[in-house]
Protein backbone atom coordinates (compact mmCIF):
# COMPACT_ATOMS: atom_id res chain seq x y z
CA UNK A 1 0.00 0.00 0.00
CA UNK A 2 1.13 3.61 -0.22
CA UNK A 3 1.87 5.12 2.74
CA UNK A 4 3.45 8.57 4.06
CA UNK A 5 6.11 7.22 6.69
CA UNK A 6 8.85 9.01 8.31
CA UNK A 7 12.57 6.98 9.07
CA UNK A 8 14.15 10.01 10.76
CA UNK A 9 12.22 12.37 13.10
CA UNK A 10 12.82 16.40 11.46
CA UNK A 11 11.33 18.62 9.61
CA UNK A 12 8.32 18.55 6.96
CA UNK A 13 10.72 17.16 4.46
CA UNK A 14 11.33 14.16 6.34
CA UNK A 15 8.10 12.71 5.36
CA UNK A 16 8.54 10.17 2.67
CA UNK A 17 5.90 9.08 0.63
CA UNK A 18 5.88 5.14 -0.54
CA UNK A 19 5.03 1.86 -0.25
CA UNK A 20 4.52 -0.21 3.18
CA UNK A 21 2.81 -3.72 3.54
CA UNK A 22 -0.29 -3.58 4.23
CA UNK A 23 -1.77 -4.61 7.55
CA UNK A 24 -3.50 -7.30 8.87
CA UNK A 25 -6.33 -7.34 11.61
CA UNK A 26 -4.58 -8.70 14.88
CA UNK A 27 -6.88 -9.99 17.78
CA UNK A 28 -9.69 -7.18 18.75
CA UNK A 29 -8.10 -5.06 15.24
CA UNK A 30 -10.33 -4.17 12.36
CA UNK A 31 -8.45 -3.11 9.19
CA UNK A 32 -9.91 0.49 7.11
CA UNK A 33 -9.59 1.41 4.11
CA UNK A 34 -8.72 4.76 4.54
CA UNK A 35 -11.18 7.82 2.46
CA UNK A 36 -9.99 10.83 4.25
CA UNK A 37 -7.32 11.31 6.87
CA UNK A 38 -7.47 14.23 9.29
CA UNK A 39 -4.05 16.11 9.95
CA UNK A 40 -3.55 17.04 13.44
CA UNK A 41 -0.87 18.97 15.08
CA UNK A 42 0.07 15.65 17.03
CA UNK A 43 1.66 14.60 13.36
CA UNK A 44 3.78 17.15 13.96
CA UNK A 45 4.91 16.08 17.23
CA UNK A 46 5.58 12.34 16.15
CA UNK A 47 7.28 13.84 12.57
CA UNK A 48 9.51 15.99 14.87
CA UNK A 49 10.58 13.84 17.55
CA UNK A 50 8.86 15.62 20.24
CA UNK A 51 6.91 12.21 20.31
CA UNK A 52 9.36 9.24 20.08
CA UNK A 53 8.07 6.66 18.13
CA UNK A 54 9.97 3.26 16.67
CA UNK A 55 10.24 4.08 12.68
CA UNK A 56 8.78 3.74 10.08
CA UNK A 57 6.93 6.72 11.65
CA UNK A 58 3.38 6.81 10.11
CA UNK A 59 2.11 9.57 11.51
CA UNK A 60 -1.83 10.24 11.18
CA UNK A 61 -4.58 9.33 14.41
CA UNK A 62 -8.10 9.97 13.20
CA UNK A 63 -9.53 9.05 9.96
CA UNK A 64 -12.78 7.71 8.07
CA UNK A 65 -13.47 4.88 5.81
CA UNK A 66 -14.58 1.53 4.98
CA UNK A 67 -14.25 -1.77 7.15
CA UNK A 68 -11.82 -3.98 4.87
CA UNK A 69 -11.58 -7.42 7.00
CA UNK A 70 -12.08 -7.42 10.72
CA UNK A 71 -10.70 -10.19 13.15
CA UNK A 72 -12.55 -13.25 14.02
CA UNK A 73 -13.12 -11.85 17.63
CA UNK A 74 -14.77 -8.85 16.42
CA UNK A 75 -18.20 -8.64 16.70
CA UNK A 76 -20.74 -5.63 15.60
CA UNK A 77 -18.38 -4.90 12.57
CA UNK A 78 -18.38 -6.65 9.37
CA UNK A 79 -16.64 -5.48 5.97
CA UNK A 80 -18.39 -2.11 4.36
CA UNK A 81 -19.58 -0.34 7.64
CA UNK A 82 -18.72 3.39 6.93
CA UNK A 83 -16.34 4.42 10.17
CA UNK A 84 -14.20 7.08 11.56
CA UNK A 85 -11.57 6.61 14.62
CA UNK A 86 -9.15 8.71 16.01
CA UNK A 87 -6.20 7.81 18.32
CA UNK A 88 -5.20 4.79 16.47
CA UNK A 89 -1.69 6.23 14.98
CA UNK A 90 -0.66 5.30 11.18
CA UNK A 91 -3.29 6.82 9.06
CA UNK A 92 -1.39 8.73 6.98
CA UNK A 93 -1.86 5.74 4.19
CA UNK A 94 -3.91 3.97 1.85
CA UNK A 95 -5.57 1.27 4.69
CA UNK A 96 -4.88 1.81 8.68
CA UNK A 97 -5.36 -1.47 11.54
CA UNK A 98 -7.00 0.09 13.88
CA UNK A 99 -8.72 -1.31 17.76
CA UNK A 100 -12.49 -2.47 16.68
CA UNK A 101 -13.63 -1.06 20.06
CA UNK A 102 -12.13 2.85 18.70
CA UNK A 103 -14.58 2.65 15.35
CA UNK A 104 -17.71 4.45 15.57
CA UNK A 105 -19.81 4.16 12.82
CA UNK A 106 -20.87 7.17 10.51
CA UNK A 107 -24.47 8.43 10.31
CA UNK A 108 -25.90 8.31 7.08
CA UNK A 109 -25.86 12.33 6.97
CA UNK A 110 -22.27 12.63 7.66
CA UNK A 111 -19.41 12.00 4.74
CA UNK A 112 -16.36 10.56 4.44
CA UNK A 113 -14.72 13.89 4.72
CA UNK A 114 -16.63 15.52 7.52
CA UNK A 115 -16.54 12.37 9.32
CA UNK A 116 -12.90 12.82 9.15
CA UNK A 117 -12.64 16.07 10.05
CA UNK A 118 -14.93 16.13 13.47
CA UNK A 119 -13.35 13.07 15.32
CA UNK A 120 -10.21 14.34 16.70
CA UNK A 121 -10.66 17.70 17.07
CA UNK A 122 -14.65 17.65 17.95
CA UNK A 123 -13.75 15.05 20.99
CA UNK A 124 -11.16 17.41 22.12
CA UNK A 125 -13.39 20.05 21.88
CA UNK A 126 -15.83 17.87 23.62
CA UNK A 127 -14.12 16.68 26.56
CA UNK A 128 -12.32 20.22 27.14
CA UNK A 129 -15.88 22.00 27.32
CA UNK A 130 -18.17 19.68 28.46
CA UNK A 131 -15.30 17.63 31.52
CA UNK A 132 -12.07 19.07 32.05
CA UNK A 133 -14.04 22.48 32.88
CA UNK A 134 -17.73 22.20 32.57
CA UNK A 135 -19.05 24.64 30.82
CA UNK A 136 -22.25 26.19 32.42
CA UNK A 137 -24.32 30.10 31.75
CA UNK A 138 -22.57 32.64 33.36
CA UNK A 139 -19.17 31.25 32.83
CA UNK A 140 -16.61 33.01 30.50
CA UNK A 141 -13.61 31.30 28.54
CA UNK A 142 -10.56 32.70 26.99
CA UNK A 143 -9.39 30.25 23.68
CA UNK A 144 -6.56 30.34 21.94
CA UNK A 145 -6.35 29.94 17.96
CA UNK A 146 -10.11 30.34 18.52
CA UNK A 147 -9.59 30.00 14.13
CA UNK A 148 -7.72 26.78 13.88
CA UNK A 149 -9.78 23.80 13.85
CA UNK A 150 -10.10 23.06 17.04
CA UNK A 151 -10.56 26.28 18.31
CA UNK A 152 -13.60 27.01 16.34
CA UNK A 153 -15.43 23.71 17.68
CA UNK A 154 -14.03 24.76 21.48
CA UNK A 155 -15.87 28.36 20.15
CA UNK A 156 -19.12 26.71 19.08
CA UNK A 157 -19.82 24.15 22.07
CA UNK A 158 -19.03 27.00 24.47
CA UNK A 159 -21.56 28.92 23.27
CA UNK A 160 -24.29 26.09 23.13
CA UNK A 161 -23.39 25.92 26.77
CA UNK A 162 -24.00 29.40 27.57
CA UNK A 163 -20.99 30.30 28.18
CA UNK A 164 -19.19 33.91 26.93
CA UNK A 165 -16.30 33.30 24.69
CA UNK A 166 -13.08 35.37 24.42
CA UNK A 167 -11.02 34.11 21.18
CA UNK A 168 -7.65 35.09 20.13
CA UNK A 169 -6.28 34.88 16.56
CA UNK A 170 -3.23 36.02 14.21
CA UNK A 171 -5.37 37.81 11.83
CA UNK A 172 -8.10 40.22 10.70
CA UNK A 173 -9.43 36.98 7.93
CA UNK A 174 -8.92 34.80 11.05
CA UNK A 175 -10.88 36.90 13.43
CA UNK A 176 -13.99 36.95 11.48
CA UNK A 177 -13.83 32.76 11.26
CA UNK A 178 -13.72 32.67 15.02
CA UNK A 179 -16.98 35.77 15.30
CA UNK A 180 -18.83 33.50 12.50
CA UNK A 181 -18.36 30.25 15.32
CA UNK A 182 -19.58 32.79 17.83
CA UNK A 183 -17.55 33.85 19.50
CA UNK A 184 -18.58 37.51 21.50
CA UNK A 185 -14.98 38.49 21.98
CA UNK A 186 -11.96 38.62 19.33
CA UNK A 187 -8.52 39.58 20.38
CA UNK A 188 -5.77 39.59 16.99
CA UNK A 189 -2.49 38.89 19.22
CA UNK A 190 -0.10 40.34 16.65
CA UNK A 191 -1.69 43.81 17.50
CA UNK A 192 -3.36 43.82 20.81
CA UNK A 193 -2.22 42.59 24.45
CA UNK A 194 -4.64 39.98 24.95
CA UNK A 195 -4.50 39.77 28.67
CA UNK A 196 -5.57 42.99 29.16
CA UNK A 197 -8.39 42.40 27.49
CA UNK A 198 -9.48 38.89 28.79
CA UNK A 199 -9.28 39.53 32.53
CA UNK A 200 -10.89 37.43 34.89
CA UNK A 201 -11.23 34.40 32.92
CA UNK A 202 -13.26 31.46 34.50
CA UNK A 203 -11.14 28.87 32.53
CA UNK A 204 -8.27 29.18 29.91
CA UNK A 205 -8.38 26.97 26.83
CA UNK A 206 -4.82 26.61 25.27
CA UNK A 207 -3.20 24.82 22.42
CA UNK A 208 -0.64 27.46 21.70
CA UNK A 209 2.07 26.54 24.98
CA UNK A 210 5.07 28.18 24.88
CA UNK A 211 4.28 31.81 23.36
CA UNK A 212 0.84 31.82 25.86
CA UNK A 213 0.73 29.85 29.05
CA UNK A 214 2.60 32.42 31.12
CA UNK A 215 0.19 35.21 30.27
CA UNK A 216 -2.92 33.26 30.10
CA UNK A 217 -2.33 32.45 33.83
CA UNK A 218 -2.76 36.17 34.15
CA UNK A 219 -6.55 35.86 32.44
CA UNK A 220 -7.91 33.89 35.43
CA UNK A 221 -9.85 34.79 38.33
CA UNK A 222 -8.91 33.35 41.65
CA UNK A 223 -9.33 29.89 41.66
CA UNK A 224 -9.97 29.61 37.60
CA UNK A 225 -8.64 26.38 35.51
CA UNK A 226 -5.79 27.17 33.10
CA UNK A 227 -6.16 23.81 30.75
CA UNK A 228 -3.09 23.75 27.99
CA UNK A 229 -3.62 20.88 25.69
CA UNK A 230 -1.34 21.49 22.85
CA UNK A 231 2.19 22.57 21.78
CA UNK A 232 1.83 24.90 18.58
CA UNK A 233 4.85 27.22 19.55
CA UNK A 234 6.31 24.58 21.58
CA UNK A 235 6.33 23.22 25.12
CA UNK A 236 5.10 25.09 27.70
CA UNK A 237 7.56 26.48 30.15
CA UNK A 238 8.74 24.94 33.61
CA UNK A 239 7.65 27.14 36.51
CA UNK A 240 7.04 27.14 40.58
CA UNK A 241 3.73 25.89 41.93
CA UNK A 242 3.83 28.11 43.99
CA UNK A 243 3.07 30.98 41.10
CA UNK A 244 -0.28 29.30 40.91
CA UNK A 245 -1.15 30.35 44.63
CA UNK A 246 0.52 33.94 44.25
CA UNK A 247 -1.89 34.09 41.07
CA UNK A 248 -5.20 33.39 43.02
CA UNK A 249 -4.98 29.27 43.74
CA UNK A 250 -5.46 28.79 40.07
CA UNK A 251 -5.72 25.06 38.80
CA UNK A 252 -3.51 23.79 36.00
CA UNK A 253 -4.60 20.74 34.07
CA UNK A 254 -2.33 19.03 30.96
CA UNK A 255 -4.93 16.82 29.35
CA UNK A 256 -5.37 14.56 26.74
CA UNK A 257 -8.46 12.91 24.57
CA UNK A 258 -7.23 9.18 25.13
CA UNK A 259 -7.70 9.99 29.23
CA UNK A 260 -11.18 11.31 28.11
CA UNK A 261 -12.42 8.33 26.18
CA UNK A 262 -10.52 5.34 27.41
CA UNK A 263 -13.58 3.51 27.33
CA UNK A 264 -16.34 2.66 24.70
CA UNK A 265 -18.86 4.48 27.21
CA UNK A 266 -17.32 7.62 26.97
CA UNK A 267 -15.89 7.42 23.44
CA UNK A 268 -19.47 6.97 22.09
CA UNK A 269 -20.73 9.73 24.13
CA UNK A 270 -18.37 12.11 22.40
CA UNK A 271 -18.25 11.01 18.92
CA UNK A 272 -21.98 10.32 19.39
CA UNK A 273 -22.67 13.93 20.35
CA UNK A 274 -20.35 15.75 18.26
CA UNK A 275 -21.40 13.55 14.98
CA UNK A 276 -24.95 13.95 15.46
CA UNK A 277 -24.34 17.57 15.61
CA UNK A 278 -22.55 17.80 12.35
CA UNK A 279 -25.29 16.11 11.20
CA UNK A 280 -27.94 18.05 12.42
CA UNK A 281 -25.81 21.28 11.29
CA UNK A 282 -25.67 22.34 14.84
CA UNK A 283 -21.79 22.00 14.91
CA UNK A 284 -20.24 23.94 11.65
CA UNK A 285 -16.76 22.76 10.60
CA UNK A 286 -14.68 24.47 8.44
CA UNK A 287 -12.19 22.01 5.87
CA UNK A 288 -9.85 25.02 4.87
CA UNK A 289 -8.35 22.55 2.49
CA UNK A 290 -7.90 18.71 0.67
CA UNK A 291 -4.41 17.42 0.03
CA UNK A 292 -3.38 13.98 -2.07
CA UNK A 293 -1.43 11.75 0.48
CA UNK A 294 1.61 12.55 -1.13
CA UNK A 295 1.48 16.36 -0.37
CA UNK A 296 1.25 15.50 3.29
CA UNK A 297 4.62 17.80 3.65
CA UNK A 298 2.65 20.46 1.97
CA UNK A 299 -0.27 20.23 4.76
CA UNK A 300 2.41 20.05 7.55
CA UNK A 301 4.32 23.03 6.36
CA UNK A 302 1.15 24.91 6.15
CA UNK A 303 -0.19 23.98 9.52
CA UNK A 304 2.67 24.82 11.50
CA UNK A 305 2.91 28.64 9.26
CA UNK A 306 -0.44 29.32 11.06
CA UNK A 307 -1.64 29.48 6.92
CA UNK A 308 -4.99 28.10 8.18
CA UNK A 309 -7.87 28.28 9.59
CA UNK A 310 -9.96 24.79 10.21
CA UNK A 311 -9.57 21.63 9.15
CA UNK A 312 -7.08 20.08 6.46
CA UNK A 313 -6.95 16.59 5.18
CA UNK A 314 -5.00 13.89 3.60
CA UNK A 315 -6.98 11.94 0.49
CA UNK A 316 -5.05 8.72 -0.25
């Protein structure tokens, strides 16, 4: 099969583009043939190194397709079902083994590409709004890249919560994707300081790390949740504990999806919700843009050059 596959962790032009063998259902494994892959800034991490990983690197977790073969121990699947997954690494190619218990099944109103695009991102978006901080009326939220793909779903199931919504973007074009999600507040970071404008924060949502944690602690009111899930301009720095009690006993939370749907339960509950939604057109996503698998360096490049705004995704 053709696969994109990294053999040393680097830059975008480490990816390699060429042909693997193709895998085979193991016990509990269902094998898809991959229509869309989503790309995900967690590629990144496993391209660079920041993730180890034993190469062939295929980077890629969350995709939809069509159930090739499953394993005799799998039950409720059989070959055709429509599905999409995410957190099952190596879908960056033409068919992806992935743990039958991770595939959820696509509504009939829901495509291939869309299905794609809401997995990874609308679970994170799920978990972050709806169990790391619970969302309720009254509460207010300060989200960073409230454009990139994520960000605009975090922007979206805030507000069906009730919930007011600061955003920050790069970008005047950017600003006006994250007011058309809803959101009732728009700070553009390359011209404005955006903690003086997004005081007293009940809860911080932040993918960006490095170039935002330190002043996003600053957003919070006394005892508010500061919740960085993601690395964009790399790690976030070390620091006391005690700066979190001389800034108002904040909480600080590092979370991830696969501790938010480690079990079928809970992974149905999210994908349930957030597909439905799509479905229903209650949940808007954006696909900024469709790349052949081979152009996956393409994609990268323009993910991590902040060049977009939504989702982009990988067509073997």
């Amino acid at each position: 099969m053709k696969a994109v596959f990294v053999e040393q962790p680097g830059g975008a032009e480490n990816l390699k583009y060429g042909d693997l063998p193709t895998p085979t259902a193991g016990p509990g494994q269902a094998v898809v043939k991959i229509a869309a892959t989503g790309v995900n800034y967690i590629d990144v991490y496993f391209r660079s190194g920041l993730y180890p990983a034993p190469p062939p690197i295929v980077p890629g977790s969350e995709a939809a397709g069509t159930v090739e073969s499953v394993a005799p121990d799998v039950t409720g699947l059989k070959p055709g079902d429509r599905v999409a997954y995410a957190m099952a690494r190596g879908s960056y190619a033409e068919y992806a083994v992935v743990p039958a218990w991770q595939l959820i099944k696509i509504p009939d109103s829901v495509d291939f590409n869309t299905a794609a695009s809401a997995m990874l991102q609308g679970m994170t978006a799920h978990y972050l709004t709806h169990s790391t901080y619970p969302l309720k009326p009254g509460d207010s939220c300060l989200v960073h890249a409230a454009a990139g793909g994520t960000g605009l779903l975090i922007v979206q199931m805030a507000k069906m919560l009730g919930a007011r919504v600061v955003g920050t973007v790069g970008s005047e074009e950017k600003a006006a994707q994250a007011r058309a999600a809803g959101a009732d507040e728009v700070i553009i970071y390359t011209k404005e300081d955006f903690v003086s404008k997004a005081k007293g924060m009940n809860v911080v949502y932040d993918s960006v790390g490095k170039a935002t944690f330190m002043q996003s602690l600053d957003c919070l009111k006394p005892r508010g949740m500061m919740v960085t899930f993601g690395n964009a301009s790399g790690p976030a720095p070390e620091f006391s504990p005690l700066v979190l009690t001389q800034k108002g006993s904040l909480f600080l939370t590092r979370p991830s999806l696969a501790n938010y749907s480690s079990t079928r339960e809970e992974l149905e509950w999210r994908a349930g919700d957030v597909l439905k939604w799509v479905g229903e057109g209650k949940l808007k996503l954006h696909i900024h843009k469709t790349y052949k698998l081979q152009d996956a360096a393409e994609a990268h490049r323009d993910l991590e050059g902040r060049k977009t705004t939504g989702k982009l995704l990988l067509i073997p």
